[in-house]
Protein backbone atom coordinates (compact mmCIF):
# COMPACT_ATOMS: atom_id res chain seq x y z
CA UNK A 1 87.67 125.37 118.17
CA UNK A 2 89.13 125.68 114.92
CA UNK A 3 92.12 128.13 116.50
CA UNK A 4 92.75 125.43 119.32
CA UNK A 5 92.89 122.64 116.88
CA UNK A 6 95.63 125.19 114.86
CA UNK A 7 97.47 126.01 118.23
CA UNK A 8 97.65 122.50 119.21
CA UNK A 9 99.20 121.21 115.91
CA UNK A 10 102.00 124.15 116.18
CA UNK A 11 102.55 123.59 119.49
CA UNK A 12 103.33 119.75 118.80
CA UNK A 13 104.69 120.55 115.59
CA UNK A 14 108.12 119.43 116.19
CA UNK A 15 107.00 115.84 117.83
CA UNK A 16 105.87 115.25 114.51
CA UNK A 17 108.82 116.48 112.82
CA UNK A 18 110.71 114.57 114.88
CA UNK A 19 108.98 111.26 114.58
CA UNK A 20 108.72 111.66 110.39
CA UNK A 21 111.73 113.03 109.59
CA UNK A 22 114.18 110.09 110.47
CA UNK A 23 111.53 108.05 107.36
CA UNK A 24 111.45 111.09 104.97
CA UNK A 25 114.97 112.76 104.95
CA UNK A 26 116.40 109.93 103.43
CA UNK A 27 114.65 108.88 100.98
CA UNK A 28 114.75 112.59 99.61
CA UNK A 29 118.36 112.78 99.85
CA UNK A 30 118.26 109.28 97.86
CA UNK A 31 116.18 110.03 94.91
CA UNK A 32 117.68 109.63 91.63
CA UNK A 33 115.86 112.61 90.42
CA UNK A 34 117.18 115.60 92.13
CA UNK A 35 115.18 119.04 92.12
CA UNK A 36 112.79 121.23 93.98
CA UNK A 37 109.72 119.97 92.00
CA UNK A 38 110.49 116.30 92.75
CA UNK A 39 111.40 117.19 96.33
CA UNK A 40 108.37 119.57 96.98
CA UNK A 41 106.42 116.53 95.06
CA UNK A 42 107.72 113.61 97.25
CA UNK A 43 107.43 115.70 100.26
CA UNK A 44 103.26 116.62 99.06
CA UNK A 45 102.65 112.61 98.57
CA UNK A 46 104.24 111.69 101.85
CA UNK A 47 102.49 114.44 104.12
CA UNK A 48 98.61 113.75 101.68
CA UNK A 49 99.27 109.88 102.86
CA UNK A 50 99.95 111.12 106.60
CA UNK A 51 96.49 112.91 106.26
CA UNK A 52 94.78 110.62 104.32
CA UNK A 53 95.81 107.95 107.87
CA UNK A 54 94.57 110.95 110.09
CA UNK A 55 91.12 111.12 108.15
CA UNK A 56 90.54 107.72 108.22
CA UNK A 57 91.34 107.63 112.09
CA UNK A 58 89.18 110.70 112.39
CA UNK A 59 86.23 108.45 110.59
CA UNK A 60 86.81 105.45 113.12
CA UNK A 61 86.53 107.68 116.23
CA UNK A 62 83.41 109.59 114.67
CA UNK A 63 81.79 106.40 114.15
CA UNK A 64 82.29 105.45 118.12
CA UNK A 65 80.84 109.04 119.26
CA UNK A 66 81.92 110.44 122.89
CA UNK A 67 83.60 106.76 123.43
CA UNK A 68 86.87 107.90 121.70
CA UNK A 69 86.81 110.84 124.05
CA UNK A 70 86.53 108.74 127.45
CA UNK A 71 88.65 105.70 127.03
CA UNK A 72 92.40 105.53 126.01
CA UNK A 73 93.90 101.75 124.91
CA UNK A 74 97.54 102.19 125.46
CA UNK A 75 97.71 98.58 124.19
CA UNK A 76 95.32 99.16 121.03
CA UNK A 77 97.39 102.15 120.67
CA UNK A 78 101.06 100.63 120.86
CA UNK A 79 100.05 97.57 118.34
CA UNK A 80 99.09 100.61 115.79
CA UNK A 81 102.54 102.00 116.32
CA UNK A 82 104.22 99.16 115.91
CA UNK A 83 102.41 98.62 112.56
CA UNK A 84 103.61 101.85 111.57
CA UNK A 85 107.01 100.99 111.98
CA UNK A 86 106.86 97.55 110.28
CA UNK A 87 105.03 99.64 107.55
CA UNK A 88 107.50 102.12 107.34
CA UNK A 89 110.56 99.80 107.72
CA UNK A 90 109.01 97.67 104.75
CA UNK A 91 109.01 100.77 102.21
CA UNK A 92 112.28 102.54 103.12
CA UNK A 93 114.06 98.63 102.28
CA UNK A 94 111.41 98.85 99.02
CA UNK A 95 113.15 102.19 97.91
CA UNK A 96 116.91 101.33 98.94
CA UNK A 97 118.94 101.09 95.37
CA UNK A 98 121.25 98.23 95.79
CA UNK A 99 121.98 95.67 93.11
CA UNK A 100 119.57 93.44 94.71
CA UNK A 101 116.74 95.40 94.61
CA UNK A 102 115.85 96.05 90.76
CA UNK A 103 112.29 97.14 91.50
CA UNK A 104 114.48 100.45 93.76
CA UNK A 105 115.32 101.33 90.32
CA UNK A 106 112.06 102.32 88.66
CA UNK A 107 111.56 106.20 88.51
CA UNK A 108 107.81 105.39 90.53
CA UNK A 109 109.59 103.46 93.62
CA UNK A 110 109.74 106.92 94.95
CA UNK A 111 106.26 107.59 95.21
CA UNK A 112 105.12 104.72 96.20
CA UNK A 113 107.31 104.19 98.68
CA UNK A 114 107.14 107.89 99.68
CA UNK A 115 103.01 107.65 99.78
CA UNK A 116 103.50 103.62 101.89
CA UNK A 117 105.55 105.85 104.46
CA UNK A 118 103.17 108.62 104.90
CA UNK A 119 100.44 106.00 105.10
CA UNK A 120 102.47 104.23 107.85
CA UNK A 121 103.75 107.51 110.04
CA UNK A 122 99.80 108.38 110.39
CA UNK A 123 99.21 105.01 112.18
CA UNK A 124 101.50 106.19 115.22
CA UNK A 125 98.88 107.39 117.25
CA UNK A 126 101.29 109.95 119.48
CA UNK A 127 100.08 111.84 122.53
CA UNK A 128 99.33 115.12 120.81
CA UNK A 129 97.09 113.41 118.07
CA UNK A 130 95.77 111.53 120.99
CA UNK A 131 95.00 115.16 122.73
CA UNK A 132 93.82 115.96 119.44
CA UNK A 133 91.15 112.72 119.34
CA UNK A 134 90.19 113.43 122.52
CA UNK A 135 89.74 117.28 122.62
CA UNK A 136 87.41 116.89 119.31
CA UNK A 137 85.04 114.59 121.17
CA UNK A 138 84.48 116.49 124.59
CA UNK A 139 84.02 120.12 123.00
CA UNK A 140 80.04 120.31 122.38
CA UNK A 141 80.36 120.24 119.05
CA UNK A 142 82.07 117.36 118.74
CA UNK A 143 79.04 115.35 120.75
CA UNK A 144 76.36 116.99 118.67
CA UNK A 145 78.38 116.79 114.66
CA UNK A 146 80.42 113.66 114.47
CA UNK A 147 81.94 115.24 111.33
CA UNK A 148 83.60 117.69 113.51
CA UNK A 149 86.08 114.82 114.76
CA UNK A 150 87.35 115.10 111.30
CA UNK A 151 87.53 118.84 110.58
CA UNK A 152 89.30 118.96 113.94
CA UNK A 153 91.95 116.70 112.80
CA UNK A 154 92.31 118.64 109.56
CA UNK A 155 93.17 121.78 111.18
CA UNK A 156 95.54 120.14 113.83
CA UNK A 157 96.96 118.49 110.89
CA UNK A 158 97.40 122.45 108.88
CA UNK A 159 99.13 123.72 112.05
CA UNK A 160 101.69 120.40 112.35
CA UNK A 161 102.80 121.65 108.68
CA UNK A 162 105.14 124.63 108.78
CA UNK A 163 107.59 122.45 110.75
CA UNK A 164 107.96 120.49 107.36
CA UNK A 165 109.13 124.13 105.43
CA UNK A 166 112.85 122.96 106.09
CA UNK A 167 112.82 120.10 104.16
CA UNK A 168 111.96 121.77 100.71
CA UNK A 169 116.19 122.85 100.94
CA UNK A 170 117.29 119.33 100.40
CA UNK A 171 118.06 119.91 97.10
CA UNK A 172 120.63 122.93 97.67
CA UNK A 173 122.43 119.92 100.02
CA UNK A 174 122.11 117.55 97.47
CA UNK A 175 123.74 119.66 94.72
CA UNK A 176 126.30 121.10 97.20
CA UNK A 177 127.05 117.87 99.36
CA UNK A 178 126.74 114.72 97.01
CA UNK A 179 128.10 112.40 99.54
CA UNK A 180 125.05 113.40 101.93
CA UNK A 181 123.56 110.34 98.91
CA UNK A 182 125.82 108.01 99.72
CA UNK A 183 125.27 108.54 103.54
CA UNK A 184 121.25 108.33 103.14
CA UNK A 185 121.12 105.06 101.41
CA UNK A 186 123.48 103.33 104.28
CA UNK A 187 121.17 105.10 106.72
CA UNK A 188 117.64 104.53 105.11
CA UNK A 189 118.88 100.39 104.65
CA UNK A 190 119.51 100.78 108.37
CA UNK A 191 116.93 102.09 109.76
CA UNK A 192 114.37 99.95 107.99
CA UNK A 193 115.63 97.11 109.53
CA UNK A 194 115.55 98.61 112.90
CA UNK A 195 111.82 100.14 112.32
CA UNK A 196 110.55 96.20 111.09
CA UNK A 197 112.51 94.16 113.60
CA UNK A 198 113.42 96.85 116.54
CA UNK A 199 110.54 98.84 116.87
CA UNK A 200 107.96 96.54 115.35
CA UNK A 201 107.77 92.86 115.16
CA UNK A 202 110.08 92.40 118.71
CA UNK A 203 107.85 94.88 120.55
CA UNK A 204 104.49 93.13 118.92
CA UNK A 205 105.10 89.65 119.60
CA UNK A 206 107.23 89.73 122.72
CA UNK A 207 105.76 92.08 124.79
């Protein structure tokens, strides 16, 4: 089970890279500390906050047994995603540096915006962590060790990573392309708005 919990997070690898990317990419490109340290570190905090979501989750569903494996909510599970992106729209406006926004320019908006994000971008309950819920609740060992709900999140989770590799370059772009900066703090503004009022509070209260 562990191997099919790897396989099925490198097989869906690139949902999730597709889904996190648009909130991480620019708030690495926007740092005022530029590096591969702070880049590998930001990139750490926001991926541990995206597990630490996915372990919670994984507690939730062990604590309801073989339920989690039987029913699905689409409803329960597009009022999480929505959340997500009101979460995720709320820290990427947090960490945009405009005169307006002093608190942007403290040195530890970064992380905590970076960790709110990762926090956030677990919530979205997609279909392959939905596969994942489900598969770790009708194998047999899933119905006899609710801990294994976890452990197979953890390893779906390990095989979702090397799609994230890619991003450690940002700082050869950064150094080589400085208006790349300029183009991610337009874009992050942006798309925080969109995430809160587009994707989030619209979809929540009006349909």
């Amino acid at each position: 089970m562990p191997l099919e919990a790897l396989a099925l997070g490198f097989s869906t690898g690139t949902y999730c890279t597709m889904y996190c990317a648009p909130v991480l990419v620019p708030i690495l490109f926007c740092t005022e500390i530029t590096g591969h340290r702070r880049n590998a570190g930001l990139t750490g905090i926001f991926l541990g906050g995206r597990f630490l979501t996915y372990v919670i989750l994984g507690l939730a569903f062990s604590a309801l047994g073989i339920l989690a494996g039987e029913f699905f909510d689409p409803v329960f599970a597009r009022k999480l995603s929505c959340l997500a992106y009101i979460g995720c729209g709320i820290a990427m406006l947090f960490n945009s540096r405009c005169r307006c926004n002093k608190l942007a320019q403290k040195k530890e908006n970064d992380w905590i915006a970076t960790l709110a994000c990762g926090l956030s971008v677990g919530l979205h309950i997609c279909p392959p962590l939905w596969t994942a819920l489900f598969r770790s609740f009708a194998s047999p060992l899933g119905a006899e060790g609710k801990s294994w709900g976890i452990l197979y999140l953890v390893f779906f989770y390990i095989g979702s990573l090397p799609f994230f590799i890619p991003l450690l370059g940002i700082p050869f772009l950064q150094k080589k392309y400085a208006v790349l900066k300029k183009i991610a703090s337009v874009t992050k503004i942006l798309m925080g708005f969109y995430f809160i009022f587009m994707n989030g509070l619209f979809p929540l209260l009006f349909h």
